[in-house]
Protein backbone atom coordinates (compact mmCIF):
# COMPACT_ATOMS: atom_id res chain seq x y z
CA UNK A 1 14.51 -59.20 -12.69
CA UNK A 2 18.60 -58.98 -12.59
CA UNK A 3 20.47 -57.73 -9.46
CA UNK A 4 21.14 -54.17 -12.06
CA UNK A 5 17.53 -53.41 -12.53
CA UNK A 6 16.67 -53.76 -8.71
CA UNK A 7 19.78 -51.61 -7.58
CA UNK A 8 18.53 -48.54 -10.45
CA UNK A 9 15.15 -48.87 -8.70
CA UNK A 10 16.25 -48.39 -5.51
CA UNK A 11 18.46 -45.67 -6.54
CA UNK A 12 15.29 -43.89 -8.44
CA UNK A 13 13.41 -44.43 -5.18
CA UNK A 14 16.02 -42.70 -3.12
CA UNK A 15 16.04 -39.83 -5.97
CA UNK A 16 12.33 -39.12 -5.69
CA UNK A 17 12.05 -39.69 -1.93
CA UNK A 18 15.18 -37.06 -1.23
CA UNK A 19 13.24 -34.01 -4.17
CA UNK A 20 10.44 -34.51 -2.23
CA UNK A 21 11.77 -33.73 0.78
CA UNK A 22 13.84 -31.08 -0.33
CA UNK A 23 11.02 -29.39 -1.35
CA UNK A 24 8.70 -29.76 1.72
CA UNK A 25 11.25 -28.29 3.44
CA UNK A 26 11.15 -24.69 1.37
CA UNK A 27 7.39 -24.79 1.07
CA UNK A 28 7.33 -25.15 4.35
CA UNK A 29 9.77 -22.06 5.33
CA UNK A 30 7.86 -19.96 3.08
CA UNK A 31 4.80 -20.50 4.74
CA UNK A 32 6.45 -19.58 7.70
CA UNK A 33 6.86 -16.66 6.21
CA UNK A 34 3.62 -15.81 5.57
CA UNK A 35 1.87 -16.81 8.61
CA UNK A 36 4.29 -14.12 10.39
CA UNK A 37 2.82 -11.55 8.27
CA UNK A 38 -0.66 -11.85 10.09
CA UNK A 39 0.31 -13.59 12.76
CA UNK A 40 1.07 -13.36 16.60
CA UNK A 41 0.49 -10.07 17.65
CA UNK A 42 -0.26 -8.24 14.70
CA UNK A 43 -3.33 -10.44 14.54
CA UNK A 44 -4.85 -8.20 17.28
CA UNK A 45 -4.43 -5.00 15.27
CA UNK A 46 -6.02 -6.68 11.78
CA UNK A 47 -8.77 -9.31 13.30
CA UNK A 48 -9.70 -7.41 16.90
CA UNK A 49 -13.43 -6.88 17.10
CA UNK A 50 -12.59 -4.21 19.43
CA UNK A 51 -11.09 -1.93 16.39
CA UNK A 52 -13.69 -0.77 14.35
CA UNK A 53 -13.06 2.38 11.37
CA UNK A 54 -12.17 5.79 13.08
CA UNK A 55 -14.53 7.51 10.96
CA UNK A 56 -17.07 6.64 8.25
CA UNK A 57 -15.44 7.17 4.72
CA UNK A 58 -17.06 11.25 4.69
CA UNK A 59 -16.15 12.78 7.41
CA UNK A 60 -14.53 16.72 8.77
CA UNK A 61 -12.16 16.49 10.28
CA UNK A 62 -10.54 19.11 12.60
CA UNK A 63 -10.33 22.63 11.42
CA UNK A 64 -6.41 24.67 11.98
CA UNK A 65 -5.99 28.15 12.70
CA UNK A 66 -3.24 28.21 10.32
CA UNK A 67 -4.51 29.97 7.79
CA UNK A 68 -4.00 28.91 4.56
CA UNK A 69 -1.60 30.39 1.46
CA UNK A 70 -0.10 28.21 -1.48
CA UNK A 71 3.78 29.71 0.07
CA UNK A 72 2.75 27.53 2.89
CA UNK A 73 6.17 25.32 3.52
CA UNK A 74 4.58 21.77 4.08
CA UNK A 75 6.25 19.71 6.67
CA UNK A 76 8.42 17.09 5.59
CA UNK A 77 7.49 13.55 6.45
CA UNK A 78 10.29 11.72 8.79
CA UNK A 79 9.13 8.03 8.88
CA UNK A 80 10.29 6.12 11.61
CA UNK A 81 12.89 3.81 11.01
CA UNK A 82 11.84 0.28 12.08
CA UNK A 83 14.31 -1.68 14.10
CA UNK A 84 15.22 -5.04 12.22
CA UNK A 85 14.18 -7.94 13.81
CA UNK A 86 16.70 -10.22 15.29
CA UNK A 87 16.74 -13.17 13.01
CA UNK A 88 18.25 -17.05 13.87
CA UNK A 89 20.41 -18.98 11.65
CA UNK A 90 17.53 -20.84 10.11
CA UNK A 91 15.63 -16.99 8.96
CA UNK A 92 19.52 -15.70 8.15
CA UNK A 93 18.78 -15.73 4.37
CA UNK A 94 15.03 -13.65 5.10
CA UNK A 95 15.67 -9.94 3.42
CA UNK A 96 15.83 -7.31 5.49
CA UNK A 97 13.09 -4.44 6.38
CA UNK A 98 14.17 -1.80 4.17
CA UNK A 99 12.19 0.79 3.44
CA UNK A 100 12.88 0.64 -0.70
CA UNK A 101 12.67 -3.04 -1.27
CA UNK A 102 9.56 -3.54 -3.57
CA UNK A 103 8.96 -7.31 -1.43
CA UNK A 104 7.37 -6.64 1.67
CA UNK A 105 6.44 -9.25 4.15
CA UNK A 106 4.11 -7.74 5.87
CA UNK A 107 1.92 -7.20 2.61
CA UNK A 108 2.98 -9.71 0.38
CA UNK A 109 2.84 -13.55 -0.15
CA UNK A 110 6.61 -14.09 -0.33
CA UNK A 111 7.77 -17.26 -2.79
CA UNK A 112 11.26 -18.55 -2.52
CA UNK A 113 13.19 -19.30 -5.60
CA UNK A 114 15.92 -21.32 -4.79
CA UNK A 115 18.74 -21.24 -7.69
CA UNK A 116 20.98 -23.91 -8.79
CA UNK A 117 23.51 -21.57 -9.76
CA UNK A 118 24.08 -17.95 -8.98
CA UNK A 119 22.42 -15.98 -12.52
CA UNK A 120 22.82 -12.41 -13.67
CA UNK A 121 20.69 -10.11 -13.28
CA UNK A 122 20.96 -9.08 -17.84
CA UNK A 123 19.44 -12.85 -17.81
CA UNK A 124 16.61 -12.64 -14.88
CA UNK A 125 15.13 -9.48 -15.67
CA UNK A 126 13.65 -9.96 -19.21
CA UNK A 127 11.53 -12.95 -17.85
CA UNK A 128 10.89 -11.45 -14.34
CA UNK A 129 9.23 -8.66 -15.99
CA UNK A 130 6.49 -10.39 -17.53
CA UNK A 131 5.02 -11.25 -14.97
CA UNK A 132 4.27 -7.89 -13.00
CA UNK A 133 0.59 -8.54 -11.85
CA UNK A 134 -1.51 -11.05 -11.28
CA UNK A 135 -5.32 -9.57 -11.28
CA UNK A 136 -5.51 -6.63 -9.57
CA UNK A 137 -2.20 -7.46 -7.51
CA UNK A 138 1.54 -6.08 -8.47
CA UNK A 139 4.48 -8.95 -8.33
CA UNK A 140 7.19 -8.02 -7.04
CA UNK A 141 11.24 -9.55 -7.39
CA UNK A 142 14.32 -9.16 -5.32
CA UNK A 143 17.59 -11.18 -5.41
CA UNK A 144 20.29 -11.66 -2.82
CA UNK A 145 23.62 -10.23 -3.79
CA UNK A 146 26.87 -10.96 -2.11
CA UNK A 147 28.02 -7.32 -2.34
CA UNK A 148 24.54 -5.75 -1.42
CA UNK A 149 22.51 -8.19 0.06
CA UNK A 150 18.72 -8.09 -0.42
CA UNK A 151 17.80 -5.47 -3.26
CA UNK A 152 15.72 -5.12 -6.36
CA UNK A 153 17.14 -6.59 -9.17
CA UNK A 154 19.01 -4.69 -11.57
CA UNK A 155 21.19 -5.20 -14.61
CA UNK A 156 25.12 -5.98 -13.95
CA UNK A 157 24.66 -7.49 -10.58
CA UNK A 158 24.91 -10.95 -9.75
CA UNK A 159 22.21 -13.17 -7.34
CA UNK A 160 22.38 -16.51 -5.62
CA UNK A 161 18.83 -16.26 -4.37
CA UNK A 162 15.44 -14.86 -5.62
CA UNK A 163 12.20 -13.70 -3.90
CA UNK A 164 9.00 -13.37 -5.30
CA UNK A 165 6.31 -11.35 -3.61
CA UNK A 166 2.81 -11.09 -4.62
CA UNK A 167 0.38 -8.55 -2.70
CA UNK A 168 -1.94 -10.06 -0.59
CA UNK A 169 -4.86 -7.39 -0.78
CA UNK A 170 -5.09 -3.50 -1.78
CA UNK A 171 -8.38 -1.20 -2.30
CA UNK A 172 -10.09 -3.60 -4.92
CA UNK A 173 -9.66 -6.69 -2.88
CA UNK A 174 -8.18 -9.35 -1.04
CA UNK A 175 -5.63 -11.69 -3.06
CA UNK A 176 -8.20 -14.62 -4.46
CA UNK A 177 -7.53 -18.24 -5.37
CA UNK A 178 -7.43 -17.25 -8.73
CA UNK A 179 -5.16 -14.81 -8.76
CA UNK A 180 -2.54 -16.51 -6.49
CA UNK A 181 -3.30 -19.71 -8.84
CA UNK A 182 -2.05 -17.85 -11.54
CA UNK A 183 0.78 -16.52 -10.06
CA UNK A 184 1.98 -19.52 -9.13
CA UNK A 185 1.67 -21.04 -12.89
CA UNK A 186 3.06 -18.25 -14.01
CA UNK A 187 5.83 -18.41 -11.75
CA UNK A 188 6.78 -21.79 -12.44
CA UNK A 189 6.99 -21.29 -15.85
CA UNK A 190 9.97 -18.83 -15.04
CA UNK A 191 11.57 -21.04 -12.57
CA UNK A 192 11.97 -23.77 -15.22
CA UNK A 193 13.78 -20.97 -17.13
CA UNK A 194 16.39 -19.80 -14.90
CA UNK A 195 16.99 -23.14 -13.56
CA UNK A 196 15.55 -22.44 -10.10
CA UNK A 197 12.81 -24.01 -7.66
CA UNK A 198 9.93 -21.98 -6.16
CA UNK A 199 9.37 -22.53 -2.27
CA UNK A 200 5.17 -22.38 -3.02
CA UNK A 201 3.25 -21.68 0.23
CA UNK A 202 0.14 -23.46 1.27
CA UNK A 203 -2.90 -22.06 -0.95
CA UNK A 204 -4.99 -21.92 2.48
CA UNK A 205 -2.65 -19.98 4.08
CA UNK A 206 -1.96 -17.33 1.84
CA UNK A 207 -5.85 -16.99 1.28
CA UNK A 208 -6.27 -16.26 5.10
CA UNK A 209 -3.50 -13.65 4.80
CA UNK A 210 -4.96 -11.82 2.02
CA UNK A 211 -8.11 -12.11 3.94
CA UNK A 212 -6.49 -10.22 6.96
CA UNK A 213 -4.59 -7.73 4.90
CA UNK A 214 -7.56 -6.57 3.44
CA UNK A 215 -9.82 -6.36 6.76
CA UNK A 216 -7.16 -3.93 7.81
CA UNK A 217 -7.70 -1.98 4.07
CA UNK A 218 -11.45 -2.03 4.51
CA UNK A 219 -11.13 -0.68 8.23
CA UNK A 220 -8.82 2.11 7.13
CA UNK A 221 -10.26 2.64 4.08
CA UNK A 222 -11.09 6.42 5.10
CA UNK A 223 -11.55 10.18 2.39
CA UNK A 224 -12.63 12.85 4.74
CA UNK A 225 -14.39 15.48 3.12
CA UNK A 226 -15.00 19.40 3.72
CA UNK A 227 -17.86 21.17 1.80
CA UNK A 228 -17.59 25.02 1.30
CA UNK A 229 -21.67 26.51 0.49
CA UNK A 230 -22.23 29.71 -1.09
CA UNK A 231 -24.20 31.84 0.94
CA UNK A 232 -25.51 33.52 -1.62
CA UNK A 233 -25.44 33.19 -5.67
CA UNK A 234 -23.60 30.37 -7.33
CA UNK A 235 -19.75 30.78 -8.48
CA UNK A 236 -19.05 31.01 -11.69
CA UNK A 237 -17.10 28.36 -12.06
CA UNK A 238 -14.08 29.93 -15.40
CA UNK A 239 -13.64 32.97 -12.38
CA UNK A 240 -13.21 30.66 -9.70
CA UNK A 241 -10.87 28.15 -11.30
CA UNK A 242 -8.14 30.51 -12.16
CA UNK A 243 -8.56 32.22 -8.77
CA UNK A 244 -7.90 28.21 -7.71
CA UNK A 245 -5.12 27.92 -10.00
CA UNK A 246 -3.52 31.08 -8.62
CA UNK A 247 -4.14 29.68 -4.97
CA UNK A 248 -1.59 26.75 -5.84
CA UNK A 249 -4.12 24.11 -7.24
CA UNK A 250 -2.86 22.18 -10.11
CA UNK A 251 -6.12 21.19 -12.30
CA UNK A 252 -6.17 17.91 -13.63
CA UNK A 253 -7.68 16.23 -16.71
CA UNK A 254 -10.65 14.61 -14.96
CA UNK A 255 -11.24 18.30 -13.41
CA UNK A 256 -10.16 17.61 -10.12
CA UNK A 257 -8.02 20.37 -8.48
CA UNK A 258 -4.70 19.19 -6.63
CA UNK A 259 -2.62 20.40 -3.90
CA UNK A 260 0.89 19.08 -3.49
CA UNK A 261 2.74 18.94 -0.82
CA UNK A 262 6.49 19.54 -0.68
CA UNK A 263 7.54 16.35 -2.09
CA UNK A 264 5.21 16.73 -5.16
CA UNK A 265 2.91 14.18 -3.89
CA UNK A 266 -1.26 15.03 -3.70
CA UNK A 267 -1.81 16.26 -0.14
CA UNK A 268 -5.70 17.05 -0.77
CA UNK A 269 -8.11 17.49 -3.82
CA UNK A 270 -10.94 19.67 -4.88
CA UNK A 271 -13.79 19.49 -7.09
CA UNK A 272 -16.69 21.74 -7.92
CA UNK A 273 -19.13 19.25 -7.95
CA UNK A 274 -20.15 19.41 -11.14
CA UNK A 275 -19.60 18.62 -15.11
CA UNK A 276 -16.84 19.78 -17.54
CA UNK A 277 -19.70 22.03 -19.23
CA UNK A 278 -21.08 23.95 -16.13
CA UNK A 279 -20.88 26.97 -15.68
CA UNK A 280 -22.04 27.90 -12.09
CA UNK A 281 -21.22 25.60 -8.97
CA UNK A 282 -22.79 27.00 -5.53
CA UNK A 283 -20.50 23.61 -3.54
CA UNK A 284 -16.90 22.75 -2.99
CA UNK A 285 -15.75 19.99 -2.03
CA UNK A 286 -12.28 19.17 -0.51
CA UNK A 287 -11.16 15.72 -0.39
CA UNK A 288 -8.35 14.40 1.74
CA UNK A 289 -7.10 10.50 1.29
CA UNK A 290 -6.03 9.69 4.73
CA UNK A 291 -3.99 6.69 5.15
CA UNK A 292 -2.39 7.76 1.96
CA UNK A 293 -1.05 10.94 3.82
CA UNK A 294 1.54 11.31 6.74
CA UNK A 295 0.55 12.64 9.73
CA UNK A 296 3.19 15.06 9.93
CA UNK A 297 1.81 16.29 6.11
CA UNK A 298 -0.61 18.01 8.90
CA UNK A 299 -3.23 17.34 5.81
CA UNK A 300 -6.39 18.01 7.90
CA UNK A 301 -4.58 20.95 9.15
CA UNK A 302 -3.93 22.71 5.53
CA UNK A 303 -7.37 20.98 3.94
CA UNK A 304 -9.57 22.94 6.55
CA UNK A 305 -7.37 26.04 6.66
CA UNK A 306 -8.11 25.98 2.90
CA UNK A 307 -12.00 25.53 3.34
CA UNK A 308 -11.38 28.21 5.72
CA UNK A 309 -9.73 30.68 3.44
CA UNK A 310 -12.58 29.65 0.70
CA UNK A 311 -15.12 30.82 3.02
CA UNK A 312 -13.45 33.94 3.78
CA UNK A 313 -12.96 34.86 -0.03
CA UNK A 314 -16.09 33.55 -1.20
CA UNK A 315 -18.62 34.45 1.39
CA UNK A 316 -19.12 30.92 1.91
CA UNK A 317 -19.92 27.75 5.24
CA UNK A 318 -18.46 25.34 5.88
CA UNK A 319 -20.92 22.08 6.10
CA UNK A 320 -21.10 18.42 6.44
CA UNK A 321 -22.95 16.19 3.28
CA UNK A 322 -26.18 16.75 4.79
CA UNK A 323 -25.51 20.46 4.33
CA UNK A 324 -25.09 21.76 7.98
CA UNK A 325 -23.59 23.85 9.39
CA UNK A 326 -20.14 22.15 10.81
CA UNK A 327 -18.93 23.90 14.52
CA UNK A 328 -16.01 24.00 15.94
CA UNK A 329 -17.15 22.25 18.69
CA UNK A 330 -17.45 18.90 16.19
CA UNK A 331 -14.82 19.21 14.40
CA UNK A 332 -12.43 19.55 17.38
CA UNK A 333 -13.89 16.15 18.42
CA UNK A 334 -13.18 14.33 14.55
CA UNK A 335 -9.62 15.59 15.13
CA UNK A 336 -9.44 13.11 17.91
CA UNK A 337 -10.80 10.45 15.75
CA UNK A 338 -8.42 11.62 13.43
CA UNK A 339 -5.55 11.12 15.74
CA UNK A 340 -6.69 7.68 16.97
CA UNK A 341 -7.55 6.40 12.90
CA UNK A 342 -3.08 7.34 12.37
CA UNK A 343 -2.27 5.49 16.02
CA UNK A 344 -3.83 2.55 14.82
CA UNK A 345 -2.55 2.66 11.45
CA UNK A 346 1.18 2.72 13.63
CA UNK A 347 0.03 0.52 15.85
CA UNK A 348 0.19 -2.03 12.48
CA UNK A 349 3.13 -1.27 11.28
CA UNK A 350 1.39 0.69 8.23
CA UNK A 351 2.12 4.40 9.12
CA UNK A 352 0.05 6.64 7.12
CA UNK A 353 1.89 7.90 4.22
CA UNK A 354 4.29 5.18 4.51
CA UNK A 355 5.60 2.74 0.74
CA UNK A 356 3.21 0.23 2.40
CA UNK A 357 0.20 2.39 3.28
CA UNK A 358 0.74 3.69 -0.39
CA UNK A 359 0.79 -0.10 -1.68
CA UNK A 360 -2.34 -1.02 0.29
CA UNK A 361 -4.16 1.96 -0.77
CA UNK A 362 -4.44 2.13 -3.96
């Protein structure tokens, strides 16, 4: 073997030794970055034996002496705004908190794609967008931009980093091996197109993540539920859907009855309890999606003033599933379980109502 071939060996070895290391390194930030997702303290609000569901998924909730009208101004919903965290010069490059980035790291698996060369967002986007699920799970992209810093990427705007973010559980289920094996296929598949390197976290990892996430879905998962009897004859149900419609209830296809609140978003629900060919219902039910709704929506507080004004109109009671009678004496006490389901919900950094309560629960 000549003195040349030994020295291009050596320099191969060096080659593959240094890529190696280079990408240990990003694996192992973004790992870091999903271990602080469920991690530290947070891990007492998701994992704590001691928290256990505020309610079971039917429940009636507190009843307001508001009474009910569809002029009703709805209160607006003020979200607090989170502090950012102080960051050191190692986490500098981590995107910010902000409330309209679609890459969350609280809720998401974040993956690191670490350019060669800044790219475009015109060239990006058409590959970034097909890949927008994986499963059950939305995907997620935002690039750093000297002029604007973290923020969804958009056409006309340069980027000399990129983030993927997969969700680590929602309503149907925690992030699974599949899924997250798939994404990250899928994900290096687009990497080799824009010339870029994906940081991939530890498979074992993100699985206990998406584990966590959705222990705190499960927990939370809560639809309280008021039931207005007749007291006497059945409804018929053509006269008591327009009086509905007139009420403020927008009917939808799958004959469900909406209210909205202020912002056009569904703030409760109603059914008759029956099929599209009935004709007489002698049950109402109201149906309120709770961590999907803001506190300060006072939902509870205009669902029950609207069982209240049913009753009124429609010589009706108000009464649990098992078809009693509900007091006020009980449904003073819900409220309080009501009140502590929303504190914990804070207490994770998932306000009800809030872009990641609305991710999670869905």
């Amino acid at each position: 073997m000549t003195d040349l071939q030994i020295s291009l060996i050596a320099i191969g070895g060096a080659i593959v030794i240094g890529v190696i290391g280079y990408n240990k390194l990003h694996e192992h930030r973004a790992k870091k970055n999903v271990e602080r997702a469920f991690s530290g303290g947070q891990d007492d609000v998701l994992m704590s034996p001691s928290i256990s569901p505020a309610m079971p998924d039917r429940h009636e909730p507190v009843f307001s002496a508001q009474e009910f009208t569809a002029q009703n101004e709805l209160p607006a919903e003020n979200m607090p705004v989170q502090d950012a965290p102080a960051m050191d010069d190692e986490e500098s490059s981590a995107p910010a908190q902000i409330k309209d980035l679609p890459v969350d790291e609280l809720i998401d698996c974040i993956i690191p794609l670490v350019l060669e060369e800044p790219v475009r967002g015109d060239k990006v986007l058409p590959l970034l967008q097909t890949l927008r699920h994986v499963g059950s799970k939305p995907v997620h992209f935002i690039g750093l931009s000297q002029s604007s810093g973290w923020q969804p990427i958009s056409h006309g705007n340069i980027y000399t980093e990129l983030q993927a973010g997969v969700q680590l559980a929602n309503r149907s289920g925690a992030l699974n091996e599949l899924e997250y094996s798939e994404m990250v296929v899928r994900l290096r598949q687009i990497a080799d197109d824009i010339d870029a390197e994906p940081g991939i976290p530890d498979m074992s990892s993100v699985m206990a993540a998406a584990r966590s996430a959705y222990q705190f879905v499960s927990q939370h998962d809560a639809r309280l539920g008021i039931n207005v009897r007749s007291n006497g004859a059945p409804w018929e149900i053509n006269t008591l859907l327009a009086a509905l419609e007139r009420q403020g209830f927008d009917v939808r296809p799958d004959g469900r009855f909406v209210m909205l609140d202020g912002d056009g978003a569904v703030l409760f629900s109603l059914t008759t309890n029956e099929n599209v060919a009935a004709e007489y219902t002698s049950c109402l039910t109201l149906l309120l999606d709770v961590p999907r709704v803001a506190p300060l929506k006072d939902g509870f507080g205009m669902m029950l003033a609207c069982a209240k004004l049913l009753v009124k109109r429609l010589d009706g009671t108000i009464v649990d599933d098992g078809n009693l009678a509900l007091s006020d004496e009980v449904l003073e006490e819900i409220a309080g379980q009501v009140t502590a389901f929303y504190e914990e919900m804070q207490a994770a950094d998932i306000p009800g109502g809030s872009p990641r309560a609305l991710r999670l629960f869905i």
